[in-house]
N, C-alpha and C. Protein backbone atom coordinates (compact mmCIF):
# COMPACT_ATOMS: atom_id res chain seq x y z
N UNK A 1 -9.81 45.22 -102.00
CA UNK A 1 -11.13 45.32 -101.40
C UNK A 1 -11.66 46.72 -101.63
N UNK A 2 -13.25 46.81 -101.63
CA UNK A 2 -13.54 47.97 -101.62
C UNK A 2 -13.94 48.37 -100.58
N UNK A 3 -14.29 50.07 -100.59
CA UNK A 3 -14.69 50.60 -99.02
C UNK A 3 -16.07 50.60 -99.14
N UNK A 4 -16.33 49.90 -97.89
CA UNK A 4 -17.83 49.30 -97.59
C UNK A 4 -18.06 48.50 -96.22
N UNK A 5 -18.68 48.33 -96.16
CA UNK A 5 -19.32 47.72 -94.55
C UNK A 5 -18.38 46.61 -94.13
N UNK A 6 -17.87 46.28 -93.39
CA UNK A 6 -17.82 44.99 -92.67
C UNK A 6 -19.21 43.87 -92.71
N UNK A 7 -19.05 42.44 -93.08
CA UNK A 7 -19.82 41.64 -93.63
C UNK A 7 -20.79 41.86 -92.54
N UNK A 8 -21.91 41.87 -92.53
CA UNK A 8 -23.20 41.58 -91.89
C UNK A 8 -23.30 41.34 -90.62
N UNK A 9 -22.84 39.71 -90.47
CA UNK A 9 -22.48 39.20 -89.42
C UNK A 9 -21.33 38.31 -88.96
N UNK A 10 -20.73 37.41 -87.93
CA UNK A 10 -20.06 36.90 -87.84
C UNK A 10 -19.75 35.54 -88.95
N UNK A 11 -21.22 35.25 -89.09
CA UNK A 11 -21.33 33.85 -89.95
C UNK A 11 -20.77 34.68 -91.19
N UNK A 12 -21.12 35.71 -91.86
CA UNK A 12 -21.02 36.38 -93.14
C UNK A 12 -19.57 35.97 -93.28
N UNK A 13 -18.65 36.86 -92.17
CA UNK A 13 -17.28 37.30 -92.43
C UNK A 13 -16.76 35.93 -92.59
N UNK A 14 -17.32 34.95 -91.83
CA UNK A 14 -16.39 33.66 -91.81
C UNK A 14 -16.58 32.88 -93.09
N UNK A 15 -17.68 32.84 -93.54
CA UNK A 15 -18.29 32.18 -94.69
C UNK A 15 -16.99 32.85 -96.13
N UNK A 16 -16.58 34.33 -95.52
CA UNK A 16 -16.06 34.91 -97.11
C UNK A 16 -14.65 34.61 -96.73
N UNK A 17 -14.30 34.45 -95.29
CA UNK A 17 -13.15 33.96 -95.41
C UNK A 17 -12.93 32.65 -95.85
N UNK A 18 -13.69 32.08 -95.47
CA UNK A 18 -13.77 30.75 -95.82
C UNK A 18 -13.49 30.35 -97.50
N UNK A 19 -14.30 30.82 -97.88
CA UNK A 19 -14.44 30.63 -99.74
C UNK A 19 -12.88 31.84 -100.41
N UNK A 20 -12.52 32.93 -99.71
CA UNK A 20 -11.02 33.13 -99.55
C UNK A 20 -9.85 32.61 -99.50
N UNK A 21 -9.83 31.59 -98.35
CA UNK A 21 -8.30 30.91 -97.78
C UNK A 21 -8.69 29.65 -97.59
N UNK A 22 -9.75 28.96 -97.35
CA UNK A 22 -10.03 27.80 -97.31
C UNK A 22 -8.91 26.72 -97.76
N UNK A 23 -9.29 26.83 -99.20
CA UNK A 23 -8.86 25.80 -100.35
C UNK A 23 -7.11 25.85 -100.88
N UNK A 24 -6.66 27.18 -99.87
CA UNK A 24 -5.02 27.29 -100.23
C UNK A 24 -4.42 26.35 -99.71
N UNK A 25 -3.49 26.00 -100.59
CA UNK A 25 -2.43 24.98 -100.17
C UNK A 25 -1.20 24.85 -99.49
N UNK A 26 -0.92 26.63 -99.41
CA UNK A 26 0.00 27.15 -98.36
C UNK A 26 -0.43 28.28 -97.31
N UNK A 27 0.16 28.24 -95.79
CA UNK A 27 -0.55 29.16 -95.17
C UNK A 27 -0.61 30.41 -95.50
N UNK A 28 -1.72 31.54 -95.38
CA UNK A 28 -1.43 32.74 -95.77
C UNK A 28 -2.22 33.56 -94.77
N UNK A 29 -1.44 34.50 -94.33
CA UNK A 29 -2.01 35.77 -93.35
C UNK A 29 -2.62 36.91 -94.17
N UNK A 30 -4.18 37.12 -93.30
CA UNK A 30 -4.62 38.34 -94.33
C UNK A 30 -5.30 38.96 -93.41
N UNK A 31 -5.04 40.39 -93.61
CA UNK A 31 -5.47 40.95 -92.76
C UNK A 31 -6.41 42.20 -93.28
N UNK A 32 -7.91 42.18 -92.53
CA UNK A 32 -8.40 43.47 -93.20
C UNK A 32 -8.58 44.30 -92.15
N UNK A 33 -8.33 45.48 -92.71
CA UNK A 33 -7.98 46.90 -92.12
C UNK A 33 -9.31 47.73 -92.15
N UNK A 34 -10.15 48.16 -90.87
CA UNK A 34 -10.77 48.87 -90.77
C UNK A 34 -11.04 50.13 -90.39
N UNK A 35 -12.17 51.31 -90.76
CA UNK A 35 -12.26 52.43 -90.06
C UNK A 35 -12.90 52.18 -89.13
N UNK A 36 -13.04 53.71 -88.43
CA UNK A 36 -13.72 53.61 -86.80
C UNK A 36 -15.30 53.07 -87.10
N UNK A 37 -16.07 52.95 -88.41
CA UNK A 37 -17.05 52.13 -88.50
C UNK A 37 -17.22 50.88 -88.79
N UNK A 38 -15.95 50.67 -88.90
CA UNK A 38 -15.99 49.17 -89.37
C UNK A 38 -15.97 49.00 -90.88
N UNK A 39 -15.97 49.48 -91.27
CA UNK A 39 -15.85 49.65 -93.26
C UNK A 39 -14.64 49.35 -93.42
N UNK A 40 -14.67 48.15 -94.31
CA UNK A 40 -13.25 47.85 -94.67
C UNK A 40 -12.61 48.89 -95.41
N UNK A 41 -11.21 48.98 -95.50
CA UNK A 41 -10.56 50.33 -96.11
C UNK A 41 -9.57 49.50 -97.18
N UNK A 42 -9.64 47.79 -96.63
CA UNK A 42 -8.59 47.23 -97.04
C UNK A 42 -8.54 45.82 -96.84
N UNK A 43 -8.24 44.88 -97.65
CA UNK A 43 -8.03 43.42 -97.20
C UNK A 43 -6.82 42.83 -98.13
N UNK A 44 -5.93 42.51 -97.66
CA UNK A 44 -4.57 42.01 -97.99
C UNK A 44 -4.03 40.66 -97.25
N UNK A 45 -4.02 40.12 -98.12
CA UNK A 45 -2.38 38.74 -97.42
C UNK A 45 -1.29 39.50 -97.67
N UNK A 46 -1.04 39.05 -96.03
CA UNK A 46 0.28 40.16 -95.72
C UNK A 46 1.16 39.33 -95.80
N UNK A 47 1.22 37.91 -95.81
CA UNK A 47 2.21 36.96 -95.85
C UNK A 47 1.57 35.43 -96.83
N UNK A 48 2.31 34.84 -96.84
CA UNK A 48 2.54 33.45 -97.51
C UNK A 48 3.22 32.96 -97.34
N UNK A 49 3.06 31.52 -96.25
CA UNK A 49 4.55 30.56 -96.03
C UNK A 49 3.94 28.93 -96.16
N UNK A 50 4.85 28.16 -95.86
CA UNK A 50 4.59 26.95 -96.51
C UNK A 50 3.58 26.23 -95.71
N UNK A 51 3.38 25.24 -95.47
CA UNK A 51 2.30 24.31 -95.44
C UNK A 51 2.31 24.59 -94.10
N UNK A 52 2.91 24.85 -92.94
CA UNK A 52 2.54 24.59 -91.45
C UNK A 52 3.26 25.90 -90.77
N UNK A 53 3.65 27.14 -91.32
CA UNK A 53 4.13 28.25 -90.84
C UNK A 53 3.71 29.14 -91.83
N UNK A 54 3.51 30.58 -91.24
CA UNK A 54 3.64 31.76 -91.66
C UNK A 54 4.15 33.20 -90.85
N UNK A 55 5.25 33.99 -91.34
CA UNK A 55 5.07 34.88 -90.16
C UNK A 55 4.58 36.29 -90.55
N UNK A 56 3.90 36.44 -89.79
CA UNK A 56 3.28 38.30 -89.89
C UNK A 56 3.94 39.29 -88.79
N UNK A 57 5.06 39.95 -89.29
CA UNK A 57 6.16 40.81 -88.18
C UNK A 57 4.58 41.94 -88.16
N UNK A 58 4.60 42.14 -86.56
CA UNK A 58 3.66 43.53 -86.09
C UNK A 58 4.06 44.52 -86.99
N UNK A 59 5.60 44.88 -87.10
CA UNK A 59 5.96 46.22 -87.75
C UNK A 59 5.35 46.68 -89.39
N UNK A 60 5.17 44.99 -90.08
CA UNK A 60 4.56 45.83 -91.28
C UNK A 60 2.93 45.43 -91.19
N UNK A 61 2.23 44.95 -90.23
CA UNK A 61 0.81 45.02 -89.84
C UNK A 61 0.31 46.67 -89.75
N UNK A 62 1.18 47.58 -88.63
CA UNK A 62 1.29 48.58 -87.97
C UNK A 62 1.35 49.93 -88.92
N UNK A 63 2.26 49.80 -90.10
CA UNK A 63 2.78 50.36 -90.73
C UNK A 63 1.84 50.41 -92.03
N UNK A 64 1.30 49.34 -92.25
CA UNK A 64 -0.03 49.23 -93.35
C UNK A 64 -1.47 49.76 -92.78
N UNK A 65 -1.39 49.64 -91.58
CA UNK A 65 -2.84 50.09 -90.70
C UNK A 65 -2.54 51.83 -90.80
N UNK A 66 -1.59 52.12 -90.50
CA UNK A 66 -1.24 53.69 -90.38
C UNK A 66 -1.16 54.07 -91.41
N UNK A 67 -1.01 53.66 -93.05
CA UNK A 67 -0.66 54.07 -93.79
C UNK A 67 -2.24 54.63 -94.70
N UNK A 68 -3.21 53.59 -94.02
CA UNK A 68 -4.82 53.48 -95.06
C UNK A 68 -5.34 54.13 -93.52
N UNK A 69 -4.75 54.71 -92.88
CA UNK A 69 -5.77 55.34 -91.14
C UNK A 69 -6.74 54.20 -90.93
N UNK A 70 -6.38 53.13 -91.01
CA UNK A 70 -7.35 51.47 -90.27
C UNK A 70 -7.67 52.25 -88.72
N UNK A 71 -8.44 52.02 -88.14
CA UNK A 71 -8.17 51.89 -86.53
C UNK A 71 -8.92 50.59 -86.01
N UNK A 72 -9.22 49.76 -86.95
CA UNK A 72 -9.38 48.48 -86.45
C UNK A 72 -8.88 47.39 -87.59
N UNK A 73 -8.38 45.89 -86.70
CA UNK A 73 -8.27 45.02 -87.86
C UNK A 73 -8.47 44.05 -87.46
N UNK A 74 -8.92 43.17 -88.76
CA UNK A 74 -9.18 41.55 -87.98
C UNK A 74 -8.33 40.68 -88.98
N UNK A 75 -7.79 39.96 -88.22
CA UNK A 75 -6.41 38.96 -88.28
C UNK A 75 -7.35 37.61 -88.79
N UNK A 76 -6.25 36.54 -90.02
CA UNK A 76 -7.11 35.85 -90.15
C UNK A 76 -5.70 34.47 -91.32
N UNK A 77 -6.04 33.96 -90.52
CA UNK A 77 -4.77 32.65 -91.55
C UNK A 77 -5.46 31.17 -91.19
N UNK A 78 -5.15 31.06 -92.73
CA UNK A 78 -5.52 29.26 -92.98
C UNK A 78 -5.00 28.44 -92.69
N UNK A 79 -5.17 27.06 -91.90
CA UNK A 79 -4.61 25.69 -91.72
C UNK A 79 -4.67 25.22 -92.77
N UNK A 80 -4.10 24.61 -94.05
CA UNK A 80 -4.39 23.71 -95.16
C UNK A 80 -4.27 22.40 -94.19
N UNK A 81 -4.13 21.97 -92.90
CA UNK A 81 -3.82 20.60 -92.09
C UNK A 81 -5.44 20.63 -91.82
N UNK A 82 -6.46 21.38 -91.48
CA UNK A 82 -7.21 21.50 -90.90
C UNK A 82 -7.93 21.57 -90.06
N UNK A 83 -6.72 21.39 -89.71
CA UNK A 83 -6.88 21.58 -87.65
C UNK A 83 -7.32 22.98 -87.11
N UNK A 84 -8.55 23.63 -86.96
CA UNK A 84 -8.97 24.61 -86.32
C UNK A 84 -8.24 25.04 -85.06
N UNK A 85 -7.46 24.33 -84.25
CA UNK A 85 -6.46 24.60 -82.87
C UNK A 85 -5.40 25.44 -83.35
N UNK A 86 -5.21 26.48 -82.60
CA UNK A 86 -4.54 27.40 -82.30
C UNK A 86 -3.57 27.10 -82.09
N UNK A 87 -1.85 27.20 -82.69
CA UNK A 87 -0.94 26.79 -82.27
C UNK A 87 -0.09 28.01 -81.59
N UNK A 88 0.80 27.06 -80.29
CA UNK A 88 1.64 27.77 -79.97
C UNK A 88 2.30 29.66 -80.77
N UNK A 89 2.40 29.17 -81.77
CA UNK A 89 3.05 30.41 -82.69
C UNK A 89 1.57 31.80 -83.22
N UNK A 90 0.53 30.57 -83.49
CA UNK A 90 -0.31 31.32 -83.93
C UNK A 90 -0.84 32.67 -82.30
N UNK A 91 -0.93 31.83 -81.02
CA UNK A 91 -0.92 32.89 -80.10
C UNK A 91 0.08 33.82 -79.94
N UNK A 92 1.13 33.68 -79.95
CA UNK A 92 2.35 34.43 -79.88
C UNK A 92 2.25 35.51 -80.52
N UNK A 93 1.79 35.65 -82.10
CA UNK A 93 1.43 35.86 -83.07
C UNK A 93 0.38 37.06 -82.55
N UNK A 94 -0.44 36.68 -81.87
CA UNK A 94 -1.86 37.28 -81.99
C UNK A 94 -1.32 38.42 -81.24
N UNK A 95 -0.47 38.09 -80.28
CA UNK A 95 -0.29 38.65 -78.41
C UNK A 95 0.43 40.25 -78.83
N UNK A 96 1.71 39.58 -80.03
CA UNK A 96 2.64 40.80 -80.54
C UNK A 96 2.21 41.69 -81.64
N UNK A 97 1.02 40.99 -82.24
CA UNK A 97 0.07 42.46 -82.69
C UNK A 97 -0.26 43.39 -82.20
N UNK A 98 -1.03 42.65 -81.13
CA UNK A 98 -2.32 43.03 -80.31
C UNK A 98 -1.52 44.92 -79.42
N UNK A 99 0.01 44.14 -78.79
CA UNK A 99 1.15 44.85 -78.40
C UNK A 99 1.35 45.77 -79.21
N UNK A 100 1.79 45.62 -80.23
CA UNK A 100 1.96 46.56 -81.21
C UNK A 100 1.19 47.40 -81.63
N UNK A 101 -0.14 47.46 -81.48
CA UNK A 101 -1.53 48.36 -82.03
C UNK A 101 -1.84 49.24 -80.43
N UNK A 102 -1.96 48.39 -80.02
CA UNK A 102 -2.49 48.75 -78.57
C UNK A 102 -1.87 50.76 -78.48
N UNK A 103 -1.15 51.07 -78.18
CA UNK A 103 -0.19 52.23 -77.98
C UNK A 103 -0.69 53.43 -79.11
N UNK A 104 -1.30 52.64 -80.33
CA UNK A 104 -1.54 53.80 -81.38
C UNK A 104 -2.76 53.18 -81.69
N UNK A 105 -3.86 53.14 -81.23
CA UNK A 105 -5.13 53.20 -80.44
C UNK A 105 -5.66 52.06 -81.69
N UNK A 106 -5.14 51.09 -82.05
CA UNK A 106 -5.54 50.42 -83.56
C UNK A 106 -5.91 49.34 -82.69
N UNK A 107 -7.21 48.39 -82.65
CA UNK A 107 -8.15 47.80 -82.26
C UNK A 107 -8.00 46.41 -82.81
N UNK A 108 -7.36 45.46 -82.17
CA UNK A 108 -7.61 44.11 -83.03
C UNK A 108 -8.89 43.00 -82.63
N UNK A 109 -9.86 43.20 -83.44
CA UNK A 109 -11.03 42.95 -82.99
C UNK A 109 -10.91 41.23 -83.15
N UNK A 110 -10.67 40.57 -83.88
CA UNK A 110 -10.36 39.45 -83.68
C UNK A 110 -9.41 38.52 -84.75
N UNK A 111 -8.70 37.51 -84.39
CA UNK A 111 -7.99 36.49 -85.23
C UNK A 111 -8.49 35.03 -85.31
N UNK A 112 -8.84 34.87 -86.77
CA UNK A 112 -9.74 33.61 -87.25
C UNK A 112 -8.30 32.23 -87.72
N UNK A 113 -8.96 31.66 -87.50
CA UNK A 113 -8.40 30.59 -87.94
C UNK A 113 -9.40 30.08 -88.51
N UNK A 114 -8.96 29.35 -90.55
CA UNK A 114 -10.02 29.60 -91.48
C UNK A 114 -9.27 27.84 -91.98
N UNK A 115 -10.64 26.96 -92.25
CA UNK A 115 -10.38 25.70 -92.60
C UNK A 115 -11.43 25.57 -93.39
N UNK A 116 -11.26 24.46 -94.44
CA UNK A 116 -12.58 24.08 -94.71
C UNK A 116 -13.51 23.27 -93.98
N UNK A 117 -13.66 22.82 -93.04
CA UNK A 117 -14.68 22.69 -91.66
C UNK A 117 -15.39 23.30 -90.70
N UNK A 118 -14.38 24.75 -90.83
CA UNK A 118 -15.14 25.15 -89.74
C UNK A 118 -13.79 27.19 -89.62
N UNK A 119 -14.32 27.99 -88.77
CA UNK A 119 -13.39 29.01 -88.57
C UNK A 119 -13.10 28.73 -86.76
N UNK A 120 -12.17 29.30 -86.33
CA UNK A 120 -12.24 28.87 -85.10
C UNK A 120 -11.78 30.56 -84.59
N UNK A 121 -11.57 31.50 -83.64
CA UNK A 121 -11.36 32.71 -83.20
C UNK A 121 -10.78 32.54 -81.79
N UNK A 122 -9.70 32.80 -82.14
CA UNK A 122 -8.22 33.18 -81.13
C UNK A 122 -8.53 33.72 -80.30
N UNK A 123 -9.00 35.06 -80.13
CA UNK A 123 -9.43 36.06 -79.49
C UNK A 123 -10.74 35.61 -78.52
N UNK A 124 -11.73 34.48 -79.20
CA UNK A 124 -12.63 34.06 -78.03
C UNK A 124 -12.73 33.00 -77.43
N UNK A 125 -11.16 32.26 -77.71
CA UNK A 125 -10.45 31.45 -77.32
C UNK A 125 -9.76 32.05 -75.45
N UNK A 126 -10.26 32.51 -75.00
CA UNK A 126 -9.79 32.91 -73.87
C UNK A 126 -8.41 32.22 -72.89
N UNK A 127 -9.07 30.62 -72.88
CA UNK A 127 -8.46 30.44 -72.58
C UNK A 127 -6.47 30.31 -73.07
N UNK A 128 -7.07 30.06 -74.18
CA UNK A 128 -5.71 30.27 -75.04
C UNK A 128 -4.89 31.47 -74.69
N UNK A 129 -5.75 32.45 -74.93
CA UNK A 129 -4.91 33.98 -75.15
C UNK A 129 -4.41 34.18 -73.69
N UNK A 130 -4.81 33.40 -72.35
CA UNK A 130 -4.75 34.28 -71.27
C UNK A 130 -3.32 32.90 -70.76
N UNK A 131 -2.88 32.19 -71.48
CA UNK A 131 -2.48 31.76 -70.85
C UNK A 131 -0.30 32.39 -70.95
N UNK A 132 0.75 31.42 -70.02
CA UNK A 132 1.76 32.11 -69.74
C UNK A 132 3.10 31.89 -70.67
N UNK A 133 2.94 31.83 -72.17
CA UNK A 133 3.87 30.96 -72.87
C UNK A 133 4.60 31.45 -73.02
């Protein structure tokens, strides 16, 4: 990626994720790394796993954010099932980032879930995130 703005608007970012991860046939975590303006510094799949798992360990999220000075990022992995719902793992997921950034002031502004139907967002999923799993 190059260094430049964060997309426009919400529809923007989802639309490029969309035409991004949409059409993959295995799940993949990508995460782009921002400055304190929001200018991407960076956009990477940090992972690739098979059709209904992927895992993204915080430690090399943390370690890639510190390495390009990100202080914000937004989290973002495809269903090839197409199910926009948030699974069990995918919150878990979100919670031990979120943990992990929190302490070294890195901002996780939100986590998409990217289909070809539709994006769905973890993060304004409230009820999801607040619950006791």
């Amino acid at each position: 990626a190059y260094r430049g703005p964060v997309l426009s608007s919400s529809a923007a970012l989802h639309r490029y994720l969309q035409i991004e991860m949409a059409g993959a046939p295995r799940e993949n975590f990508r995460v782009l790394f921002l400055d304190a303006a929001n200018h991407i510094l960076l956009a990477r799949i940090m992972w690739e796993g098979p059709v209904s798992s992927v895992q993204a360990p915080p430690r090399e999220i943390v370690r890639c954010a510190l390495l390009h000075n990100a202080t914000a990022l937004i989290l973002a992995h495809n269903h090839p099932s197409g199910s926009v719902q948030p699974s069990h793992e995918d919150i878990k997921i979100t919670r031990h980032i979120i943990h992990a950034c929190r302490p070294l002031d890195i901002r996780v502004h939100d986590h998409l879930i990217i289909t070809r139907s539709g994006v769905a967002s973890i993060m304004h999923n409230r009820l999801a995130m607040n619950r006791n799993d």
